[in-house]
PDB file of N, CA and C in Angstrom:
ATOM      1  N   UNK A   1      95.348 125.802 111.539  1.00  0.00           N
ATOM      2  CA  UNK A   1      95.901 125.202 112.716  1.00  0.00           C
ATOM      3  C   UNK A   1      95.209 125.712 113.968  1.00  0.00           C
ATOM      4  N   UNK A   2      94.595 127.084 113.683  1.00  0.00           N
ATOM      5  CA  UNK A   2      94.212 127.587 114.826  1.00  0.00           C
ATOM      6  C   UNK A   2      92.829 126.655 115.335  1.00  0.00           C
ATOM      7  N   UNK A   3      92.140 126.505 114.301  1.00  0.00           N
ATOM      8  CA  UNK A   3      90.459 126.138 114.030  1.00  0.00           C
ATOM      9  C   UNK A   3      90.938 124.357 114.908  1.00  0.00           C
ATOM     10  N   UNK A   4      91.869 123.946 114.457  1.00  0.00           N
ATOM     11  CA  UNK A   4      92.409 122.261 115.200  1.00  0.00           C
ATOM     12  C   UNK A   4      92.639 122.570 116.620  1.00  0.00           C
ATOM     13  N   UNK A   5      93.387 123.747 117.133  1.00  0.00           N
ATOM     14  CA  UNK A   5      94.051 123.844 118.565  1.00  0.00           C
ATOM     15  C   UNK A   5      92.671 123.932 119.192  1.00  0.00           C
ATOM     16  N   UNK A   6      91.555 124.556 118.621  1.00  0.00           N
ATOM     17  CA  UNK A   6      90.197 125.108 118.914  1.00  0.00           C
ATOM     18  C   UNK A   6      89.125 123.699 118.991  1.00  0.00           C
ATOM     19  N   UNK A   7      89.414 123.167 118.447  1.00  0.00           N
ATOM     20  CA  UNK A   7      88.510 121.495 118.187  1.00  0.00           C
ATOM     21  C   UNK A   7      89.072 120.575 119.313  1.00  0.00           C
ATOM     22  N   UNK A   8      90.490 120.595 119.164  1.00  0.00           N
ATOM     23  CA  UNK A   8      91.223 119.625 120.099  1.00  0.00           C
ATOM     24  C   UNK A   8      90.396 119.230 121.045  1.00  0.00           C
ATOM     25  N   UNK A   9      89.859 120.466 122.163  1.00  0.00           N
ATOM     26  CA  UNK A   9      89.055 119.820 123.670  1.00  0.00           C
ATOM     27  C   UNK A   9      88.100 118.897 123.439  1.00  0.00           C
ATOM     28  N   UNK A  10      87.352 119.145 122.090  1.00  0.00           N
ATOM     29  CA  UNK A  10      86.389 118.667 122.104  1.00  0.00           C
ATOM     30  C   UNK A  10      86.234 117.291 121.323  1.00  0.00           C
ATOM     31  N   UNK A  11      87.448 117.051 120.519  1.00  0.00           N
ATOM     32  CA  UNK A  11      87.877 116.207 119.994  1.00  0.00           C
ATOM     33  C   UNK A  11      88.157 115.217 121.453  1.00  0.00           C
ATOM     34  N   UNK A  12      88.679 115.541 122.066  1.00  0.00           N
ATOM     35  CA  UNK A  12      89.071 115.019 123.508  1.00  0.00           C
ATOM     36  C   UNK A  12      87.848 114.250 124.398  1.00  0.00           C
ATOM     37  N   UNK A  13      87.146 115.402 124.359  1.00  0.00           N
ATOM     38  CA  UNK A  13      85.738 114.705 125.133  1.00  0.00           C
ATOM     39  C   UNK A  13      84.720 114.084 124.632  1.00  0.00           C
ATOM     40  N   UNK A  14      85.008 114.033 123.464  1.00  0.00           N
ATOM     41  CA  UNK A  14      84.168 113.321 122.739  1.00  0.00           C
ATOM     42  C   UNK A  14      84.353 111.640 122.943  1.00  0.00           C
ATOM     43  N   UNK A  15      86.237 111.772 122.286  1.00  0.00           N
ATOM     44  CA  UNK A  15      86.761 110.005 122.442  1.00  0.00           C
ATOM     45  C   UNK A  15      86.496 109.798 124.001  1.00  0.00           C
ATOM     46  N   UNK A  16      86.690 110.703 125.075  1.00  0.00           N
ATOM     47  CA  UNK A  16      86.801 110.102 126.435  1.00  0.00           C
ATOM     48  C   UNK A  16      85.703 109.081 126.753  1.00  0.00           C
ATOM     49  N   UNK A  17      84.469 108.944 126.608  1.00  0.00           N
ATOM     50  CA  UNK A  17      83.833 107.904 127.036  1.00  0.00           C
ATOM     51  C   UNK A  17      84.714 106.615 126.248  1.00  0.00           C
ATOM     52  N   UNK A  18      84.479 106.530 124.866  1.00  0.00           N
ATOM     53  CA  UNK A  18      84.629 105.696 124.738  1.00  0.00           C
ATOM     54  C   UNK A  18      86.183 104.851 125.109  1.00  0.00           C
ATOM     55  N   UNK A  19      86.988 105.649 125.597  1.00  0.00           N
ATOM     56  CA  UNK A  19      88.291 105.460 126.146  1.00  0.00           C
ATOM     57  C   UNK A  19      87.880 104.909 127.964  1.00  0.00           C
ATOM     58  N   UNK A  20      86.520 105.209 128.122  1.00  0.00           N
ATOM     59  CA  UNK A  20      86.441 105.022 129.591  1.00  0.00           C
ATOM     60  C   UNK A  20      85.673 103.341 129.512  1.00  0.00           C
ATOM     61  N   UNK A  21      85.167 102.943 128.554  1.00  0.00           N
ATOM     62  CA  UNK A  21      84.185 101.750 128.903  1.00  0.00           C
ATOM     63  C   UNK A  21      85.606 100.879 127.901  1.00  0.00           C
ATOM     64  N   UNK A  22      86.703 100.835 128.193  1.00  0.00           N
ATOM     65  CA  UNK A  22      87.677 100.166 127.489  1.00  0.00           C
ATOM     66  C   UNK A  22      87.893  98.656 127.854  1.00  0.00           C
ATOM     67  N   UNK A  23      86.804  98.245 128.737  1.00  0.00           N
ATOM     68  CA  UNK A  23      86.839  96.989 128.864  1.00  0.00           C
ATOM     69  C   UNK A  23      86.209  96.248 127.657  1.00  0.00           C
ATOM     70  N   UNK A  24      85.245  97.527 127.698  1.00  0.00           N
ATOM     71  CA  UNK A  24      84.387  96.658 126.304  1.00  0.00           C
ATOM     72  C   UNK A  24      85.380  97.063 124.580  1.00  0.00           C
ATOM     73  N   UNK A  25      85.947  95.962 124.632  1.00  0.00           N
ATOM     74  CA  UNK A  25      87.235  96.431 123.232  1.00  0.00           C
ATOM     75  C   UNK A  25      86.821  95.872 122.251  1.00  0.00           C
ATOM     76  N   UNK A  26      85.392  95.279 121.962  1.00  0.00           N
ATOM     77  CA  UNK A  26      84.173  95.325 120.969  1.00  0.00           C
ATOM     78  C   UNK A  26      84.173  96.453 120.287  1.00  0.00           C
ATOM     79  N   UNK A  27      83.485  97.368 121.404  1.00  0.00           N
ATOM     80  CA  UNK A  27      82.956  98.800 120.802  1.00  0.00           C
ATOM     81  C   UNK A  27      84.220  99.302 120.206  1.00  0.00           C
ATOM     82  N   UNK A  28      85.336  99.270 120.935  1.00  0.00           N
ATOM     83  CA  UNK A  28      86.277 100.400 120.303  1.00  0.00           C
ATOM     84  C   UNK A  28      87.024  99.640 119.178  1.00  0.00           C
ATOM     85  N   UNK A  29      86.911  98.461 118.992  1.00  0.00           N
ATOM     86  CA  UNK A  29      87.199  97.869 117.569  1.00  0.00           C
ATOM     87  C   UNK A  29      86.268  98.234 116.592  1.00  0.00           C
ATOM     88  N   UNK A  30      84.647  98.058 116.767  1.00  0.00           N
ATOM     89  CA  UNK A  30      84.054  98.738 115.790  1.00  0.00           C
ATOM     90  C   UNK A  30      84.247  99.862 115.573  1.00  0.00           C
ATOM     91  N   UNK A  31      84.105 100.808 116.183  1.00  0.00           N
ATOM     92  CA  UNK A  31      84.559 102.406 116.351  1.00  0.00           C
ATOM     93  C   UNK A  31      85.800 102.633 115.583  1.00  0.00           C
ATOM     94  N   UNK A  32      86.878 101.893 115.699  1.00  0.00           N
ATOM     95  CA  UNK A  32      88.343 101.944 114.547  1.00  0.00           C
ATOM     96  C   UNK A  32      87.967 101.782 113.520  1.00  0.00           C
ATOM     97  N   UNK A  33      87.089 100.246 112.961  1.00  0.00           N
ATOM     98  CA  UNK A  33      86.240  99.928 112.037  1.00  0.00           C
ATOM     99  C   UNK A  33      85.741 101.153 111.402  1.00  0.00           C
ATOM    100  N   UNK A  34      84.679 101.846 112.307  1.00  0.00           N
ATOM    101  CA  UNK A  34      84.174 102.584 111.403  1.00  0.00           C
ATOM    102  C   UNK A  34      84.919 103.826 111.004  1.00  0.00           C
ATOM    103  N   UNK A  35      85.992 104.084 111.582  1.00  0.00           N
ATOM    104  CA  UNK A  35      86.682 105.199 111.180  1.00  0.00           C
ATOM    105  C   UNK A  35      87.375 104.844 110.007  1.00  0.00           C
ATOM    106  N   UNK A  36      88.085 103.289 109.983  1.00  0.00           N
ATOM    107  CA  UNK A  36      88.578 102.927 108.897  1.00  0.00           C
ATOM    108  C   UNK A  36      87.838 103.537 107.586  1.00  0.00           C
ATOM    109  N   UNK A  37      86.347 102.654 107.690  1.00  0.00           N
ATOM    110  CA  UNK A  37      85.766 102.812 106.348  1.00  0.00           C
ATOM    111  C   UNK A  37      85.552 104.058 105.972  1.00  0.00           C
ATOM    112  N   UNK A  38      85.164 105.233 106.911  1.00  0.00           N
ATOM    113  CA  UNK A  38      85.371 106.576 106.289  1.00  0.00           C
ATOM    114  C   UNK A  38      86.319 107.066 105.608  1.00  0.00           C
ATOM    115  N   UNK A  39      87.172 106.581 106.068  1.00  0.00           N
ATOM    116  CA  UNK A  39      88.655 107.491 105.634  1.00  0.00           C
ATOM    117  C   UNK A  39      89.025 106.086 104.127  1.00  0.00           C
ATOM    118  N   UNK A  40      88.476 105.138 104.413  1.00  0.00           N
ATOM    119  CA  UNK A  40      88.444 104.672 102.701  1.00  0.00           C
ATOM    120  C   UNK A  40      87.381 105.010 102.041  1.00  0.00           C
ATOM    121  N   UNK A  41      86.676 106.222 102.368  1.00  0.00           N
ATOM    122  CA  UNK A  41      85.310 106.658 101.309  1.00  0.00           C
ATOM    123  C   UNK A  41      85.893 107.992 101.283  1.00  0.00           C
ATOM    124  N   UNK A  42      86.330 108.486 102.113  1.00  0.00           N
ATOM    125  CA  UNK A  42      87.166 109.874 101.742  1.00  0.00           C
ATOM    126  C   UNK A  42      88.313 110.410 100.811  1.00  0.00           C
ATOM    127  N   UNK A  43      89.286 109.665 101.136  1.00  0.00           N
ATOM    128  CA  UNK A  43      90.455 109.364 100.556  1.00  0.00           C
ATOM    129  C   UNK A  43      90.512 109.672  99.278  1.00  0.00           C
ATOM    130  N   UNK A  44      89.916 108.696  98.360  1.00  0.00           N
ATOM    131  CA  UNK A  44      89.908 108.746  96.980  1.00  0.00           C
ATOM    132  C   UNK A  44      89.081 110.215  96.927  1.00  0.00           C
ATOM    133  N   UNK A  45      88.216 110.529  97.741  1.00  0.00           N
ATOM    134  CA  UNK A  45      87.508 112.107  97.377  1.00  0.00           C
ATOM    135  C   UNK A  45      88.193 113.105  96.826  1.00  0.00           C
ATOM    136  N   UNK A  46      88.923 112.960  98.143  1.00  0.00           N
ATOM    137  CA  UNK A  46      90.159 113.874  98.507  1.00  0.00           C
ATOM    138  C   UNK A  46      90.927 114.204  97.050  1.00  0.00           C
ATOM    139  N   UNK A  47      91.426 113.163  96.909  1.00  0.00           N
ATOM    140  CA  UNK A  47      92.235 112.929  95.593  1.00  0.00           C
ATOM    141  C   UNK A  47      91.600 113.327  94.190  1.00  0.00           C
ATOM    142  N   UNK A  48      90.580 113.136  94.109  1.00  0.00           N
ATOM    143  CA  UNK A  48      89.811 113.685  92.841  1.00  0.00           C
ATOM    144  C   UNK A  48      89.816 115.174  92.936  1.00  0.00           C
ATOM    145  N   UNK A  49      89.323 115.947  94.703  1.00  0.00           N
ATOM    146  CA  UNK A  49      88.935 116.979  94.394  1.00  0.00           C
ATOM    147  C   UNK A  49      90.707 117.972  94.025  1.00  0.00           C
ATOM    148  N   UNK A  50      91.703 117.060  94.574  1.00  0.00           N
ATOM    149  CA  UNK A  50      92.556 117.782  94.178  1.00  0.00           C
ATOM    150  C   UNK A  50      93.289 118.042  92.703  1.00  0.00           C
ATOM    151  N   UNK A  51      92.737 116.758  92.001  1.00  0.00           N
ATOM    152  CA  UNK A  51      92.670 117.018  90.752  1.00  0.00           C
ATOM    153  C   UNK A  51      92.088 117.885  90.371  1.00  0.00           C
ATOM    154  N   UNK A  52      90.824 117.808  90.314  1.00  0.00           N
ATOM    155  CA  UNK A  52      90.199 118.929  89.958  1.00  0.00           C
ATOM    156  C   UNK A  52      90.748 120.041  90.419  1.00  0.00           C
ATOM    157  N   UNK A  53      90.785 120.644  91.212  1.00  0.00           N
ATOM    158  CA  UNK A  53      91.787 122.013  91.770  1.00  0.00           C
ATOM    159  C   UNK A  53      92.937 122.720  90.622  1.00  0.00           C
ATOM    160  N   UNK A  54      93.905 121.346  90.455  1.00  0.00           N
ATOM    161  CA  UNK A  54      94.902 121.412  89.580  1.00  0.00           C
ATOM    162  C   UNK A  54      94.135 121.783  88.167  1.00  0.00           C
ATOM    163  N   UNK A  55      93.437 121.035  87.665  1.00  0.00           N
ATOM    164  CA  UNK A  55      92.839 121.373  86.670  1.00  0.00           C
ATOM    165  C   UNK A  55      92.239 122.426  86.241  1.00  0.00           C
ATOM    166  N   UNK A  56      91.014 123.008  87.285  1.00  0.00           N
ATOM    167  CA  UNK A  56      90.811 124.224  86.783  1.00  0.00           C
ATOM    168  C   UNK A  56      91.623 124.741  87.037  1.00  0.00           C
ATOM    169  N   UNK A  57      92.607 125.069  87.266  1.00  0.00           N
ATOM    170  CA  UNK A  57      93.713 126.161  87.888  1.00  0.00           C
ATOM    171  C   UNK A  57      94.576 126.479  86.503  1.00  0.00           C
ATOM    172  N   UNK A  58      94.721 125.343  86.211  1.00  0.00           N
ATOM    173  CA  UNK A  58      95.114 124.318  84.266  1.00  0.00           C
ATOM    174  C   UNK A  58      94.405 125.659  83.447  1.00  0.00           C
ATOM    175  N   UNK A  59      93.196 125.175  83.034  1.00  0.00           N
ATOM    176  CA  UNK A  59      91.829 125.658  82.579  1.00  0.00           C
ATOM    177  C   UNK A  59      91.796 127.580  82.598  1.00  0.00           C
ATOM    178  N   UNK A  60      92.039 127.720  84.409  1.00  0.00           N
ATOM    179  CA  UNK A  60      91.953 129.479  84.075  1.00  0.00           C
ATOM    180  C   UNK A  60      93.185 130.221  83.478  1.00  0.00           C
ATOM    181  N   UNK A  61      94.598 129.356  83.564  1.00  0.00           N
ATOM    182  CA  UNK A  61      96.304 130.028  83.066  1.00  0.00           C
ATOM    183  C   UNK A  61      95.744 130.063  81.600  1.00  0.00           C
ATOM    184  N   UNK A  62      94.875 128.647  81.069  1.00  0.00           N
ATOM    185  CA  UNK A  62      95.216 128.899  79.668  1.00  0.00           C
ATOM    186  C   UNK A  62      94.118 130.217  79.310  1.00  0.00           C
ATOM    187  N   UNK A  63      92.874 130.104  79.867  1.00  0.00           N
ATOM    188  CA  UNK A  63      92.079 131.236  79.229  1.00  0.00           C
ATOM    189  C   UNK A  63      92.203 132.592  79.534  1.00  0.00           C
ATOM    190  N   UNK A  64      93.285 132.585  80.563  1.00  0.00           N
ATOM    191  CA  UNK A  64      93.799 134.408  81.299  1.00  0.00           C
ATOM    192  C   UNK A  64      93.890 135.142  80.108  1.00  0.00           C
ATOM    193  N   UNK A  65      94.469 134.637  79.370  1.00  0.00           N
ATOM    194  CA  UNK A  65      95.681 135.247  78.366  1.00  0.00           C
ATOM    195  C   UNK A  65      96.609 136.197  78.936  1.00  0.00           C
ATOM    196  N   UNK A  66      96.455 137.712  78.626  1.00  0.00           N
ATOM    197  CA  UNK A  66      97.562 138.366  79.246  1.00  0.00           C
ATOM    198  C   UNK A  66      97.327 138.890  80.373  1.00  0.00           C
ATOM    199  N   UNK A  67      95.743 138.688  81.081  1.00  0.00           N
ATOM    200  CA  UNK A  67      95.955 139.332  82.457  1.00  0.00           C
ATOM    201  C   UNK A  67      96.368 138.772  83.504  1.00  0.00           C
ATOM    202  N   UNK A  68      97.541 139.509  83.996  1.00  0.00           N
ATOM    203  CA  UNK A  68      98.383 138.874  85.094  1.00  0.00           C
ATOM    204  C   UNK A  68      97.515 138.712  86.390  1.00  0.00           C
ATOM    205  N   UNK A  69      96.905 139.158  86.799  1.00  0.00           N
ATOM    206  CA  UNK A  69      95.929 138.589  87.894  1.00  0.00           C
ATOM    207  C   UNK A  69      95.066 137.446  87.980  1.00  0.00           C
ATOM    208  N   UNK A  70      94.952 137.217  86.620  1.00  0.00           N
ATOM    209  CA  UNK A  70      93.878 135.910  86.457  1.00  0.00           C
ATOM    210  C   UNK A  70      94.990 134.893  86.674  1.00  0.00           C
ATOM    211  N   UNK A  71      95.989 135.389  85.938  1.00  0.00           N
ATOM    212  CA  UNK A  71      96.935 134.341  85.814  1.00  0.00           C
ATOM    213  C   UNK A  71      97.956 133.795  86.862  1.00  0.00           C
ATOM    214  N   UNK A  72      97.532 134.887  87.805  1.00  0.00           N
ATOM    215  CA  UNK A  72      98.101 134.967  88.908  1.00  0.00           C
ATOM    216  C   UNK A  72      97.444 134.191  89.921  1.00  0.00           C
ATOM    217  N   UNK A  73      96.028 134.070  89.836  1.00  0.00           N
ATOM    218  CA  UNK A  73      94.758 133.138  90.713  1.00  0.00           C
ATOM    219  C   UNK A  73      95.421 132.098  90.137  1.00  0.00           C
ATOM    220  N   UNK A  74      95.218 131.626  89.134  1.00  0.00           N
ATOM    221  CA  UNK A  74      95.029 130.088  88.284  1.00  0.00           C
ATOM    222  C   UNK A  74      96.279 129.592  88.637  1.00  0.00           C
ATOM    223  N   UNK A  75      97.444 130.034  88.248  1.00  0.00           N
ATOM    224  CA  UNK A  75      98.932 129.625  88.946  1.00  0.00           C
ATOM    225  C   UNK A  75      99.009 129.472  90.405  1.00  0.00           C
ATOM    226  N   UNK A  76      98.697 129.974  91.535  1.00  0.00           N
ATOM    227  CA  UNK A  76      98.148 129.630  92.712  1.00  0.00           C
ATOM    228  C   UNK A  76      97.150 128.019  92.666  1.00  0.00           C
ATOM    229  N   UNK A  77      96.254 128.267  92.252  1.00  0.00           N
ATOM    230  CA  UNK A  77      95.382 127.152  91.979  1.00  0.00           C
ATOM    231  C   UNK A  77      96.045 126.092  91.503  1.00  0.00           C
ATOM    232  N   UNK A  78      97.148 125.881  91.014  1.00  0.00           N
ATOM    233  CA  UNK A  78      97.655 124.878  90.321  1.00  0.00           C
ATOM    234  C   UNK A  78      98.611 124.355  91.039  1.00  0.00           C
ATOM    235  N   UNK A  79      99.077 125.592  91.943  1.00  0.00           N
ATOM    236  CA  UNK A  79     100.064 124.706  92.992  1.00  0.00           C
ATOM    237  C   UNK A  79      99.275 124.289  93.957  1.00  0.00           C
ATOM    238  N   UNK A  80      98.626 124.489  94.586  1.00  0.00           N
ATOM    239  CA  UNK A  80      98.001 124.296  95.718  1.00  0.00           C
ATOM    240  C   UNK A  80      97.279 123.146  95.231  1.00  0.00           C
ATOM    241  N   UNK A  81      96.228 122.838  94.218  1.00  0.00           N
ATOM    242  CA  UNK A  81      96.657 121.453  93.951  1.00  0.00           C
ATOM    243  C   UNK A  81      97.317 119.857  93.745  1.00  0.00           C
ATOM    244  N   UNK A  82      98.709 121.006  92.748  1.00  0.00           N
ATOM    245  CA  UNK A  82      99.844 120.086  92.778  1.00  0.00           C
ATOM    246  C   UNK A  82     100.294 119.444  94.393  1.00  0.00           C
ATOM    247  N   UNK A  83     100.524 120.679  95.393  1.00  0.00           N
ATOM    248  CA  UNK A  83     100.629 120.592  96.690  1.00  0.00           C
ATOM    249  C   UNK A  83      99.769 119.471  97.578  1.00  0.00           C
ATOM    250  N   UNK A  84      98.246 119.759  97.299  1.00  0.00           N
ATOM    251  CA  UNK A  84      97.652 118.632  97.900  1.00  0.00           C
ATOM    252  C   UNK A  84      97.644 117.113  97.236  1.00  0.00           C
ATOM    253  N   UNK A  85      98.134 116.639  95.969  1.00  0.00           N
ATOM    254  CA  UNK A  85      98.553 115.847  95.666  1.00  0.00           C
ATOM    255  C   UNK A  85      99.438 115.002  96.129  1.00  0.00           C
ATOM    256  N   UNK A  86     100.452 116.151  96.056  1.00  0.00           N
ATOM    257  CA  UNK A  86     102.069 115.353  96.512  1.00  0.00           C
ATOM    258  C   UNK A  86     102.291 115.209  98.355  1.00  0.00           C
ATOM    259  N   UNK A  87     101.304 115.683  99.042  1.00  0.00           N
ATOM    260  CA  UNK A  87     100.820 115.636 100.124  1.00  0.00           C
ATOM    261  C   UNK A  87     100.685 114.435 100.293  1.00  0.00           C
ATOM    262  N   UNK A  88      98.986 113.671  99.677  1.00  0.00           N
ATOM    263  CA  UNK A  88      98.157 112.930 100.271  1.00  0.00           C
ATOM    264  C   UNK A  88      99.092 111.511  99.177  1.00  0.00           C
ATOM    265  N   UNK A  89      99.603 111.481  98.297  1.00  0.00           N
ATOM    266  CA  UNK A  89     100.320 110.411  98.016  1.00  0.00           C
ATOM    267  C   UNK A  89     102.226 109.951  98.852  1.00  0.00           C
ATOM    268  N   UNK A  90     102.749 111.247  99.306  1.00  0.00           N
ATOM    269  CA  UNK A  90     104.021 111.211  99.801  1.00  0.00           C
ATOM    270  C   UNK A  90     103.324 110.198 100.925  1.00  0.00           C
ATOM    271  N   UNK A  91     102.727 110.650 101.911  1.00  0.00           N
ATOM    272  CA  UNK A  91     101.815 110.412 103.388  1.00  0.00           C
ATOM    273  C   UNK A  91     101.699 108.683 103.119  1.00  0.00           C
ATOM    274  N   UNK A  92     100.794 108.365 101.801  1.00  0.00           N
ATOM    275  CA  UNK A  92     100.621 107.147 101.727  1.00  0.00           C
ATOM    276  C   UNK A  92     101.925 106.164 101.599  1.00  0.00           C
ATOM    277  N   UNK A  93     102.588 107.027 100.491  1.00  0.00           N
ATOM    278  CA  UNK A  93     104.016 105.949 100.206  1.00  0.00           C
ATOM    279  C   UNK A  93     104.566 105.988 101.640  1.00  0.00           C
ATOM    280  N   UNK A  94     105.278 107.034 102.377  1.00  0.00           N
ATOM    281  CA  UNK A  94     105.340 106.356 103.851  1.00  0.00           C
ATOM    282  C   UNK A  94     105.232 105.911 105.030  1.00  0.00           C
ATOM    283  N   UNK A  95     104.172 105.873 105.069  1.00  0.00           N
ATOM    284  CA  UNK A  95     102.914 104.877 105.131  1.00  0.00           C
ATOM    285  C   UNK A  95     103.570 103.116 104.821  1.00  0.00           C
ATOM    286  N   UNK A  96     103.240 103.293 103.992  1.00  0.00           N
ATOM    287  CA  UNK A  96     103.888 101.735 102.639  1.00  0.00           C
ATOM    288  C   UNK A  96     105.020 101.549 103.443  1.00  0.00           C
ATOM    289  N   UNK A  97     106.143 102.619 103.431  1.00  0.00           N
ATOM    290  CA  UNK A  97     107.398 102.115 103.627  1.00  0.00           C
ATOM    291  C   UNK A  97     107.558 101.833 104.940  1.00  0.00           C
ATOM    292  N   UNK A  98     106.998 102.550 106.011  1.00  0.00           N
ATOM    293  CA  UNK A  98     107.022 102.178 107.625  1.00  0.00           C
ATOM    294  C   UNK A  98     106.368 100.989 107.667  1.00  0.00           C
ATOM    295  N   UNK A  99     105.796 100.658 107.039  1.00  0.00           N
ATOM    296  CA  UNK A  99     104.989  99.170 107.107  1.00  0.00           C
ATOM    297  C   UNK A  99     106.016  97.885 106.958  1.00  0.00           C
ATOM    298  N   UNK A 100     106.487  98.042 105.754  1.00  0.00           N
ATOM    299  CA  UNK A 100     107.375  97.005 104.993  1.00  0.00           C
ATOM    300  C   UNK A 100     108.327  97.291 105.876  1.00  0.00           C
ATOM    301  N   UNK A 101     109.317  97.914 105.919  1.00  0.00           N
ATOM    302  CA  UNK A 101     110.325  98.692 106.921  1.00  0.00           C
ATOM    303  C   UNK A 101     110.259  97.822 108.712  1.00  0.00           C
ATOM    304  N   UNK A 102     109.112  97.873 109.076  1.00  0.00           N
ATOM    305  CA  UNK A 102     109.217  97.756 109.970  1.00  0.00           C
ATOM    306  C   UNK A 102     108.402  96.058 110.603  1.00  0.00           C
ATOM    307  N   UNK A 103     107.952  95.594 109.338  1.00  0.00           N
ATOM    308  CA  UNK A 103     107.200  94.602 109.542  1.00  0.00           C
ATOM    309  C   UNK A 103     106.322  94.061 110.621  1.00  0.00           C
ATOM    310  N   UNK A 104     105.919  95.128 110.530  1.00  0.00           N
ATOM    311  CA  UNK A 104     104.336  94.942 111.225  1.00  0.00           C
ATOM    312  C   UNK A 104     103.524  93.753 110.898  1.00  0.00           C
ATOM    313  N   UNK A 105     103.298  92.964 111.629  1.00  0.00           N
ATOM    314  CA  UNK A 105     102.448  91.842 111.876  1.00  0.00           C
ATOM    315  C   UNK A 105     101.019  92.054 111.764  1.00  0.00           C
ATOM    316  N   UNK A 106     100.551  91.027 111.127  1.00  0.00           N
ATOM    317  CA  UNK A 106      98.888  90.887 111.057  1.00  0.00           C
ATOM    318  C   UNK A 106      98.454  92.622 110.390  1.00  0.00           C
ATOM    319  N   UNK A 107      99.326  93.535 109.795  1.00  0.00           N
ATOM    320  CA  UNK A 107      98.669  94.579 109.480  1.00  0.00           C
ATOM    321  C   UNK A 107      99.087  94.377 107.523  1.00  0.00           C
ATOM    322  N   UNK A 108      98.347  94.501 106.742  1.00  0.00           N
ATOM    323  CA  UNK A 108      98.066  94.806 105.654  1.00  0.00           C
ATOM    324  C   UNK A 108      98.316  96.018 104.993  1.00  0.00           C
ATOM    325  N   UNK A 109      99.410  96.140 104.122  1.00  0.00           N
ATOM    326  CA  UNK A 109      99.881  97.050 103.825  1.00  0.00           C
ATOM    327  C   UNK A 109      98.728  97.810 102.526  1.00  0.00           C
ATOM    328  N   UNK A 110      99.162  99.090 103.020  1.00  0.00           N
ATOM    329  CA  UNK A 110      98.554  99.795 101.954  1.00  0.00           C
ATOM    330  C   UNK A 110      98.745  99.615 100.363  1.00  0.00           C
ATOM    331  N   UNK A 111      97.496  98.834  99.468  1.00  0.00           N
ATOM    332  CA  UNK A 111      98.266  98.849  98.354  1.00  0.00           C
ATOM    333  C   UNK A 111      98.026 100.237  97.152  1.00  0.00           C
ATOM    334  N   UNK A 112      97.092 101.304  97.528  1.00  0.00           N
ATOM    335  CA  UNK A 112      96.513 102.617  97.248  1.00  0.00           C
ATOM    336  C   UNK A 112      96.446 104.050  98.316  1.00  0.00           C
ATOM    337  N   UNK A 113      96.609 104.682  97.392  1.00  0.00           N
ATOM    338  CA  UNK A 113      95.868 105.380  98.210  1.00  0.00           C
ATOM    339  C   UNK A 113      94.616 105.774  98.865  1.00  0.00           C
ATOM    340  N   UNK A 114      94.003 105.596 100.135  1.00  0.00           N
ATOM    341  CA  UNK A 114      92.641 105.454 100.743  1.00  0.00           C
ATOM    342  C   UNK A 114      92.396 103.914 100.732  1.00  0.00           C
ATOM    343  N   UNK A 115      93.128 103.197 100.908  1.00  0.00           N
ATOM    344  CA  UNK A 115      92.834 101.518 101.067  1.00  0.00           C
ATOM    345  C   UNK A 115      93.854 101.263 102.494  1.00  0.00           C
ATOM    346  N   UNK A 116      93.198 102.035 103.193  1.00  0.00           N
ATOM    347  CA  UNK A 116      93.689 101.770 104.646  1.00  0.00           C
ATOM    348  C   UNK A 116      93.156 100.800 105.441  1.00  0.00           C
ATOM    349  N   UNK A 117      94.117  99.613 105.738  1.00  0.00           N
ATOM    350  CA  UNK A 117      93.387  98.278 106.136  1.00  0.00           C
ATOM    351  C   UNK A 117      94.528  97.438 107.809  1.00  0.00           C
TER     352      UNK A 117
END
């Protein structure tokens, strides 16, 4: 959180031009555009790498055997997985439901996760 409070300014001055030439609502439609398509090339990333996470985490509990420290990493690893899972799918389902819920016009509901449209 700290490393975000630390980005923020610059996160800031970065969008400001393009918040300043807002007549031209071309550019900042493409610019949404292209943020869209990232975050639908990310998304599913995301989601794999947290599988994977879970998995090896899977992978090191079973081969610890009795040492409690290994087993102690790998059990960590498995939540923090599980965690970023139930994260990035909760987020989407409401998502889904503020959509339907609230019937938003001309917007296309999410039918996946990372199929943000």
């Amino acid at each position: 959180m700290k490393t975000f409070k630390k980005a923020l300014p610059y996160i800031i001055a970065v969008s400001l031009p393009i918040l300043a030439f807002a007549q031209n609502a071309g550019q900042i439609t493409t610019s949404l555009t292209n943020i869209q398509n990232i975050l639908n090339s990310i998304i599913p990333i995301l989601l794999i790498i947290a599988t994977i996470v879970f998995l090896w985490g899977v992978i090191q509990f079973i081969t610890a055997g009795a040492d409690e420290e290994k087993r102690g990493n790998a059990r960590s690893l498995m939540i923090y997985g599980l965690i970023a899972l139930f994260v990035m799918v909760a987020v989407w389902g409401i998502v889904r439901v503020l959509v339907q819920f609230f019937g938003v016009g001309g917007v296309v509901q999410p039918l996946r996760p990372g199929d943000i449209q």
